[in-house]
C-alpha atoms as a PDB file:
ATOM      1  CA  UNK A   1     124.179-122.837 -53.671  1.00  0.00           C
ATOM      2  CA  UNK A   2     121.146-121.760 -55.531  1.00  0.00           C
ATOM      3  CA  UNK A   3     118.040-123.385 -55.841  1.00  0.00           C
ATOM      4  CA  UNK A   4     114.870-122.995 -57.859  1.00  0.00           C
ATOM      5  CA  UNK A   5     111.627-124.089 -56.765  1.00  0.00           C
ATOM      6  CA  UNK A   6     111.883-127.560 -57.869  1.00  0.00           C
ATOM      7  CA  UNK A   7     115.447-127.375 -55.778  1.00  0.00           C
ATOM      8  CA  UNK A   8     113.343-126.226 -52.655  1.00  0.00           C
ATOM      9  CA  UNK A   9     110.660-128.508 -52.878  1.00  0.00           C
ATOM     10  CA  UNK A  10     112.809-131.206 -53.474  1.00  0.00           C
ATOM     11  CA  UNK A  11     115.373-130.397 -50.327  1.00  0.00           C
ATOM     12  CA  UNK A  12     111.840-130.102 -47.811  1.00  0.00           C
ATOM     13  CA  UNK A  13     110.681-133.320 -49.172  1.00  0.00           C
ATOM     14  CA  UNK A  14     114.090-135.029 -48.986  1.00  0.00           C
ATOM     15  CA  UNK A  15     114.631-133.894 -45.086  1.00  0.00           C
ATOM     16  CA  UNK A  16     111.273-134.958 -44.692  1.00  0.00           C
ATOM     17  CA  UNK A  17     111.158-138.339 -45.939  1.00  0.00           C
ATOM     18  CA  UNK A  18     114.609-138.777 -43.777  1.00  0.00           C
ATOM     19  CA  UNK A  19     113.143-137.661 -40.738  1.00  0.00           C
ATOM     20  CA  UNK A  20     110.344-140.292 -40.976  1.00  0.00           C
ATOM     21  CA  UNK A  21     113.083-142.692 -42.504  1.00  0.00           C
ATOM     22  CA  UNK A  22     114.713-142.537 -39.168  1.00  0.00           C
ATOM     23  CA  UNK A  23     111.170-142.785 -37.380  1.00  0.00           C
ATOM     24  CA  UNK A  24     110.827-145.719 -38.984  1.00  0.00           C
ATOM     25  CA  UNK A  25     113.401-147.876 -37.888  1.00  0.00           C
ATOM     26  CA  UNK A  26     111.543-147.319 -34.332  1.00  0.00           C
ATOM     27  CA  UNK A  27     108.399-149.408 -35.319  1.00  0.00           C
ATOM     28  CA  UNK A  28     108.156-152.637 -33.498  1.00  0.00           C
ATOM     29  CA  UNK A  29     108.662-155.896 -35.027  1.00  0.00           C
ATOM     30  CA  UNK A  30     106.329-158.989 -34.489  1.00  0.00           C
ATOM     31  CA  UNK A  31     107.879-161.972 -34.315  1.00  0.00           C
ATOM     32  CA  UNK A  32     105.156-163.915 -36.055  1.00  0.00           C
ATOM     33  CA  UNK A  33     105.802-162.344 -39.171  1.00  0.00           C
ATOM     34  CA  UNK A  34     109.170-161.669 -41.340  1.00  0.00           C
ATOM     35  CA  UNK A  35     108.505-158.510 -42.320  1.00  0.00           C
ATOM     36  CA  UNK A  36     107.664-155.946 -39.866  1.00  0.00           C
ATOM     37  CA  UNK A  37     105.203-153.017 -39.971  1.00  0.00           C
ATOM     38  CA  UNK A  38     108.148-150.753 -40.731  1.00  0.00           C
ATOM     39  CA  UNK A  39     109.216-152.613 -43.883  1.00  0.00           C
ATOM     40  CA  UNK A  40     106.787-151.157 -46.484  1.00  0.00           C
ATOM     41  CA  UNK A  41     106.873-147.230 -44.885  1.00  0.00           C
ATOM     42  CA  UNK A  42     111.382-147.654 -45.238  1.00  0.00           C
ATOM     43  CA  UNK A  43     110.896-148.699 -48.658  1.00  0.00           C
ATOM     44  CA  UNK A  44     108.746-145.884 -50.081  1.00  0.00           C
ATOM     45  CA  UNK A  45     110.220-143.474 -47.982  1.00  0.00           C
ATOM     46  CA  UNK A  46     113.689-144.461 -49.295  1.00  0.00           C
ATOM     47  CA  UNK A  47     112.515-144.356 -52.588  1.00  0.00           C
ATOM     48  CA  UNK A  48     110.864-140.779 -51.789  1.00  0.00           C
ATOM     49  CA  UNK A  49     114.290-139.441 -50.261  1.00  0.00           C
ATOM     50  CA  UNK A  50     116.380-140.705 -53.444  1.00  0.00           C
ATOM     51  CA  UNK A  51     113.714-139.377 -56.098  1.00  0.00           C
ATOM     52  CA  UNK A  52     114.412-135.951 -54.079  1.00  0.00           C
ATOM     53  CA  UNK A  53     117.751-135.876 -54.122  1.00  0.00           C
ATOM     54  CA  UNK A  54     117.785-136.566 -57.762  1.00  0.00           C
ATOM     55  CA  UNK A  55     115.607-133.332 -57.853  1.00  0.00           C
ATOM     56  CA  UNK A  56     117.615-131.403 -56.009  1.00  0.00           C
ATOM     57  CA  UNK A  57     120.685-132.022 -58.272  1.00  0.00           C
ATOM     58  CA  UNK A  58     118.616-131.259 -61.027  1.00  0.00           C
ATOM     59  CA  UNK A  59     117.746-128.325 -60.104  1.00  0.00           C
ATOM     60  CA  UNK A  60     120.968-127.334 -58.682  1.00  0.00           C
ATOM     61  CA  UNK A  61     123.186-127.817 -61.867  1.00  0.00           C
ATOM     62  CA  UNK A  62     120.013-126.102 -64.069  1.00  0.00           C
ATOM     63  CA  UNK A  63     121.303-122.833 -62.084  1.00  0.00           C
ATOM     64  CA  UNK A  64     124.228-123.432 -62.415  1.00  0.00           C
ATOM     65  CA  UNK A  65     124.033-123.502 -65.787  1.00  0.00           C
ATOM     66  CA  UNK A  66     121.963-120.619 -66.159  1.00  0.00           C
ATOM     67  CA  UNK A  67     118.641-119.943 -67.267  1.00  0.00           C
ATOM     68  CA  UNK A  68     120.489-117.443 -69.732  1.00  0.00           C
ATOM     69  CA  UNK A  69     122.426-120.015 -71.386  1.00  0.00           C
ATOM     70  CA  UNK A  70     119.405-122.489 -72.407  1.00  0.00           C
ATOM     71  CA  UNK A  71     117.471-121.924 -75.652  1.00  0.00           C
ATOM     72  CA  UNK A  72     114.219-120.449 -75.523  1.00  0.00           C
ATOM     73  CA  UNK A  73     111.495-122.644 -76.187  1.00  0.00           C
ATOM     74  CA  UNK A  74     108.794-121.861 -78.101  1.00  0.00           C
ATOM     75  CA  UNK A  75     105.070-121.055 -76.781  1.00  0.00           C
ATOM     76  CA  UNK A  76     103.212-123.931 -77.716  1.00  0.00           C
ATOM     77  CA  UNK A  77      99.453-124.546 -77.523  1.00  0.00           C
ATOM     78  CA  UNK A  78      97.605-123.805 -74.297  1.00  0.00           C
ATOM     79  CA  UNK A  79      97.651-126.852 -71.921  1.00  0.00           C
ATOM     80  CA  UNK A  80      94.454-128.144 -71.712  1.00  0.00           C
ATOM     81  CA  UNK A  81      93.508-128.918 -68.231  1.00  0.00           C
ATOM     82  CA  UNK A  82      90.360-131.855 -67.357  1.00  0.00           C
ATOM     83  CA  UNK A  83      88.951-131.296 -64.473  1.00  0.00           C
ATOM     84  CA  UNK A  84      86.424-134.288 -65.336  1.00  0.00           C
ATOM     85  CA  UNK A  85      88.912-136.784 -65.705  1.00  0.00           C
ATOM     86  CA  UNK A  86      90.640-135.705 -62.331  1.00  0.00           C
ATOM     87  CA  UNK A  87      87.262-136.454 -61.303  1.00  0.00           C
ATOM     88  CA  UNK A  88      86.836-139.520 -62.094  1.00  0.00           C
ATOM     89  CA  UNK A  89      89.597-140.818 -61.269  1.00  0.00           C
ATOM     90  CA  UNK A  90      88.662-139.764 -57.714  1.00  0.00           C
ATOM     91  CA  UNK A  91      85.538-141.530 -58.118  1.00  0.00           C
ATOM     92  CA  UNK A  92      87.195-144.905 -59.163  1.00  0.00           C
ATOM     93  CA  UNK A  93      89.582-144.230 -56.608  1.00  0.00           C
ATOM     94  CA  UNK A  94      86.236-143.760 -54.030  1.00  0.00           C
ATOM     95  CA  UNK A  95      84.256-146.712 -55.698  1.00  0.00           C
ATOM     96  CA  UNK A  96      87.439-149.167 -54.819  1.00  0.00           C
ATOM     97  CA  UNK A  97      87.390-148.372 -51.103  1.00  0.00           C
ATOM     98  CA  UNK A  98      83.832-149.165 -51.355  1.00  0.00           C
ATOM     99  CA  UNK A  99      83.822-152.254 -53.113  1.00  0.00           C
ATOM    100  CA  UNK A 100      87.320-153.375 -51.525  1.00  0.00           C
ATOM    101  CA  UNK A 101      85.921-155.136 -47.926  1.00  0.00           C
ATOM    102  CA  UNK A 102      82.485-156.128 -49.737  1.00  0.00           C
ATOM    103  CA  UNK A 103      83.974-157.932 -52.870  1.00  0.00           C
ATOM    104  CA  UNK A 104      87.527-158.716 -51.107  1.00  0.00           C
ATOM    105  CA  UNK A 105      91.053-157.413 -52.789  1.00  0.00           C
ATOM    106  CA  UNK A 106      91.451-159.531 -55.696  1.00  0.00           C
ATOM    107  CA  UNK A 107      87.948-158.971 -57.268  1.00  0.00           C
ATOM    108  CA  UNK A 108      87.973-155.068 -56.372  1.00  0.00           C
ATOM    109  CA  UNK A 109      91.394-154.512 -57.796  1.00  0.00           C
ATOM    110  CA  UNK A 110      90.661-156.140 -61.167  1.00  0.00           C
ATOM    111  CA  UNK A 111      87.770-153.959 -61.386  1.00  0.00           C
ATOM    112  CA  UNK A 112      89.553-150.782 -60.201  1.00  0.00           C
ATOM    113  CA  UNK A 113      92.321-151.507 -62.231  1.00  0.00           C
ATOM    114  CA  UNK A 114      90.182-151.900 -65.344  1.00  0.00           C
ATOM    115  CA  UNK A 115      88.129-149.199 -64.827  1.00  0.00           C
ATOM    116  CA  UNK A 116      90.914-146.652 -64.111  1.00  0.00           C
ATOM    117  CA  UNK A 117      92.284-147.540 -67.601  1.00  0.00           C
ATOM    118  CA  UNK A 118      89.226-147.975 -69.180  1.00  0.00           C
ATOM    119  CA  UNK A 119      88.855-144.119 -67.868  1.00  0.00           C
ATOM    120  CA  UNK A 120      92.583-142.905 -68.648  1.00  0.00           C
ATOM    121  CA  UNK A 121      92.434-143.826 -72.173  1.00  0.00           C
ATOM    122  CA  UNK A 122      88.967-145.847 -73.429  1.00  0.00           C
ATOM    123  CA  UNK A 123      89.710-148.938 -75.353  1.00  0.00           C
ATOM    124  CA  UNK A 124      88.469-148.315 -79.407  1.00  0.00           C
ATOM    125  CA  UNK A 125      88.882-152.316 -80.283  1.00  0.00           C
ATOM    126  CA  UNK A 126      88.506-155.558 -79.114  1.00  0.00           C
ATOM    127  CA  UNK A 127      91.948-156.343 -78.663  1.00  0.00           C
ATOM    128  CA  UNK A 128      92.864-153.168 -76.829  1.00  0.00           C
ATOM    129  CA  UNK A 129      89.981-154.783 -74.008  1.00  0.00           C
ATOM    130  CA  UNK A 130      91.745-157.528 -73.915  1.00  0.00           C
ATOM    131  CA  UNK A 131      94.925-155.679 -72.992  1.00  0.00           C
ATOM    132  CA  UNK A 132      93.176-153.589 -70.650  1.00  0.00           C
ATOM    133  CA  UNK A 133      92.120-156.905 -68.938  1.00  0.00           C
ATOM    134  CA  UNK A 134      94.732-158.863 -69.066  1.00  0.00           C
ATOM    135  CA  UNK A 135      96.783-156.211 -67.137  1.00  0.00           C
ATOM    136  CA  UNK A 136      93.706-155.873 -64.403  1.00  0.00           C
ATOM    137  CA  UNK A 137      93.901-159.675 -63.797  1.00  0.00           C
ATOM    138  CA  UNK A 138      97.695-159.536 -64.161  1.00  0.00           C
ATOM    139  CA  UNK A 139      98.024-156.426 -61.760  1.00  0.00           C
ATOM    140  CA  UNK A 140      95.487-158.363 -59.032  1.00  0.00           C
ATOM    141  CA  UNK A 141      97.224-161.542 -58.890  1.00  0.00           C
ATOM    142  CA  UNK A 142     100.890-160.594 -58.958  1.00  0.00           C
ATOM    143  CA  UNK A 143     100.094-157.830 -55.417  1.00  0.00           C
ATOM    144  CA  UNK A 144      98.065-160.843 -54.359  1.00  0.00           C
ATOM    145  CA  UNK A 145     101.070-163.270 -55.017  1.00  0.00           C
ATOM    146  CA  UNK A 146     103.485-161.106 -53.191  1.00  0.00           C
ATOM    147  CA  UNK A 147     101.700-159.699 -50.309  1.00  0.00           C
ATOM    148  CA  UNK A 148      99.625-162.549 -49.179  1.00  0.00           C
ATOM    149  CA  UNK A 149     102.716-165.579 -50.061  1.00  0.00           C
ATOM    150  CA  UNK A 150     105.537-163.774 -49.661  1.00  0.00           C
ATOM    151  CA  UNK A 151     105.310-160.590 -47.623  1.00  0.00           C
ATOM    152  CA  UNK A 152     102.708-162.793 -45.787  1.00  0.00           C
ATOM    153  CA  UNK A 153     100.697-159.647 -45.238  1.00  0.00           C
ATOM    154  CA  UNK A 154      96.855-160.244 -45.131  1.00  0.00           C
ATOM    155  CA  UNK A 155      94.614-158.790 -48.135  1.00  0.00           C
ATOM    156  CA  UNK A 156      90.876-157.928 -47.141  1.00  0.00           C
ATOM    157  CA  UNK A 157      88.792-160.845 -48.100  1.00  0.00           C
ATOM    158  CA  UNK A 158      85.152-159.482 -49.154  1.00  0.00           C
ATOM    159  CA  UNK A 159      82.121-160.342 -46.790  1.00  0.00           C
ATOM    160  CA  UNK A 160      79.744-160.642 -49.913  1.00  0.00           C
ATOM    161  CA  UNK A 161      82.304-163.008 -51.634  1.00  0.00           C
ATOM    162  CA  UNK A 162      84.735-164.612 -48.800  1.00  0.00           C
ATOM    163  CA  UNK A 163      87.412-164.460 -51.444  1.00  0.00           C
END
């Protein structure tokens, strides 16, 4: 069997996602609460050990195929790589842990939602900021709705807002 990078990558991430799979199922369960602390961790790191797999076939019938047989594709223009918008996506990324325990989850997450759009592609009109926040309100209340009254899992409430 031959693999190309992507293969390899895939197969290390794969046996490591089913190693802490496994690890997982170890994690004590309160009885207070339906879901234990295990339940979140088993679902990303199924998720994480099927998107491998899927990689690894890829990969695998690519070789198979041959990189002979495929058509050449034609250089196109030079990717352009911004380092500034990696950047500040960090820094939205930073200025949500910050504001998370002072303005609670529901008010930081509308405004880290928003603002990580607002830098990923800046609304030109009026009804694109409406889009942009009716998804940031829409984003906040749906994790709100399903962690806090049906996972039952406790959001941070902020100490400057108690909400």
């Amino acid at each position: 069997m031959s693999l190309g990078r992507d293969g390899i990558a895939g197969l290390i991430v794969l046996v490591l996602s089913l190693v802490l799979l496994v690890d997982s199922l170890s994690l004590p369960r309160l009885a207070i609460v339906p879901v234990g602390a295990g339940f979140y961790p088993r679902i990303v790191l199924t998720f994480l050990a099927a998107m491998s797999a899927i990689l690894v076939v890829q990969d695998w019938r690519r070789q198979r195929r041959g990189a002979a047989r495929l058509p050449a594709v034609a250089a196109g223009p030079a990717v352009r790589r911004d380092y500034a918008l990696v950047a500040q996506v960090f820094a939205a990324v930073g200025v949500y842990v910050l504001l998370l325990p002072l303005l609670g989850y529901r008010i930081a997450t509308v405004l880290f939602v928003g603002l990580l759009q607002a830098v990923l592609d800046w609304p030109a009109a009026a009804r694109q900021w409406a889009k942009l926040a009716a998804v940031a309100i829409g984003t906040a209340a749906v994790t709100y709705l399903a962690f806090e009254h049906y996972l039952y899992v406790l959001l941070p409430r902020g100490t400057w807002t108690g909400w």
